[in-house]
C-alpha atoms as a PDB file:
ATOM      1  CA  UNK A   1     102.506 111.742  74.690  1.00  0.00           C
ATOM      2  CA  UNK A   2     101.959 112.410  71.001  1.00  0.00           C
ATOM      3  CA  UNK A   3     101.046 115.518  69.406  1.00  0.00           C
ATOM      4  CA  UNK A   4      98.543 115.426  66.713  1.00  0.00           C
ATOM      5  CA  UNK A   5      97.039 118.774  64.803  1.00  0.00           C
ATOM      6  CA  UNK A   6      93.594 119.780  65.981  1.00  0.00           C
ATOM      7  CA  UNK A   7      93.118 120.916  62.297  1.00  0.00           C
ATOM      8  CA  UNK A   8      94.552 118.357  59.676  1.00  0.00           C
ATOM      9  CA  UNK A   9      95.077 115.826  62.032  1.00  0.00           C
ATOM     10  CA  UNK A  10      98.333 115.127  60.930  1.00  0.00           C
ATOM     11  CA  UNK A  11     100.744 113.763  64.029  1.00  0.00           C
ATOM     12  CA  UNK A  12     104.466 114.138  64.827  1.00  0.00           C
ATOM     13  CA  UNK A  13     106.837 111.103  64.893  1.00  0.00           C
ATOM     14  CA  UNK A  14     110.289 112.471  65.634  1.00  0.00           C
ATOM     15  CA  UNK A  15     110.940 115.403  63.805  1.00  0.00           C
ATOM     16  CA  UNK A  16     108.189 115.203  61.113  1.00  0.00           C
ATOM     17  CA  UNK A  17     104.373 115.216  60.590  1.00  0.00           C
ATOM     18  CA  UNK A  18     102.582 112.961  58.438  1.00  0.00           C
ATOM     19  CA  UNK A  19      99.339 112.098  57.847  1.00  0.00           C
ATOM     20  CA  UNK A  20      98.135 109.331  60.548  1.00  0.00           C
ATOM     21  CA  UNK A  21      99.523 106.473  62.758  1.00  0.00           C
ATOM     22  CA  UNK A  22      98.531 103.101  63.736  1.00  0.00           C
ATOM     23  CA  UNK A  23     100.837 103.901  67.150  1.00  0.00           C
ATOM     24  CA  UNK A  24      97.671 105.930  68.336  1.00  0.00           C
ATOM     25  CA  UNK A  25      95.519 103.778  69.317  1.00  0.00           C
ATOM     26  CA  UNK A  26      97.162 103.114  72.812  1.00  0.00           C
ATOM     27  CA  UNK A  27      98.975 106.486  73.247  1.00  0.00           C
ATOM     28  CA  UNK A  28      97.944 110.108  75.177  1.00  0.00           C
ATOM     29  CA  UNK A  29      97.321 112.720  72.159  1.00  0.00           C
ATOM     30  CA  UNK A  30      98.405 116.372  72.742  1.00  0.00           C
ATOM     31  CA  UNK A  31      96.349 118.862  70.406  1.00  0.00           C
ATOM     32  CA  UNK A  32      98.315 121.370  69.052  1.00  0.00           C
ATOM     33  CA  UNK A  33      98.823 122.865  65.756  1.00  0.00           C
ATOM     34  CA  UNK A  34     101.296 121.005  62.898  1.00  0.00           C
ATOM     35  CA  UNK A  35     103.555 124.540  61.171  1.00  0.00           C
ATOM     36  CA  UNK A  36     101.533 124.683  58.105  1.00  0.00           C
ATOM     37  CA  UNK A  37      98.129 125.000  59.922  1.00  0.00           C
ATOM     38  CA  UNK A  38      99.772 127.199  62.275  1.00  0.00           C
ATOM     39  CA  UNK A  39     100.725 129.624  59.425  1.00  0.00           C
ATOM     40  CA  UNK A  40      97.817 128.947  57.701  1.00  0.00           C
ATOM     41  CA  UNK A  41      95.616 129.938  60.696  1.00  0.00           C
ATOM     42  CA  UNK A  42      97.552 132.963  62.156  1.00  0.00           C
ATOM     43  CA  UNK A  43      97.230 134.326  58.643  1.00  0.00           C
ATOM     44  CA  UNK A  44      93.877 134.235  59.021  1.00  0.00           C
ATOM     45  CA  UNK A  45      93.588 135.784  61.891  1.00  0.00           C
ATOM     46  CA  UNK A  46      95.744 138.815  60.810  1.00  0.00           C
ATOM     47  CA  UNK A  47      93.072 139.153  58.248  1.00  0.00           C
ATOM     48  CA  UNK A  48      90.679 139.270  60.498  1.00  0.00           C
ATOM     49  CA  UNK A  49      92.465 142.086  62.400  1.00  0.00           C
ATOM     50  CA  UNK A  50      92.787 144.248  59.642  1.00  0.00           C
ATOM     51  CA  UNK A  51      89.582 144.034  58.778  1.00  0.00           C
ATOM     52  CA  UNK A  52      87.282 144.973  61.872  1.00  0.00           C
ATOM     53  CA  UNK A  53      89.957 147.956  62.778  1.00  0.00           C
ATOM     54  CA  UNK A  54      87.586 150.585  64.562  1.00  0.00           C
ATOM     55  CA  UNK A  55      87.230 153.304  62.076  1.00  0.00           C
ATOM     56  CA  UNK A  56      89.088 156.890  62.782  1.00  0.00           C
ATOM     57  CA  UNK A  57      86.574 159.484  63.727  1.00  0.00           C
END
């Protein structure tokens, strides 16, 4: 099964991404996230957190 990133699409061979594969066409895919769009999007959602904090009464 290959893993391929749900946001840039990017798809691990062996111990790197990169962008793409002819190899896919006949393979499983596993979505996951590649670690720059998972640092990219947990950023985000820290953001987010900070941001709708209830206010203090």
């Amino acid at each position: 099964m290959v893993k391929i990133c749900c946001v840039c699409h990017r798809v691990k061979l062996k111990n790197s991404w990169v962008k793409g594969s002819q190899e896919l066409e006949a393979t499983k895919l596993s979505h996951c996230y590649c670690p720059r769009c998972y640092q990219r999007t947990m950023r985000q959602v820290q953001e987010m957190g900070r941001r709708f904090q209830p206010a203090a009464d």
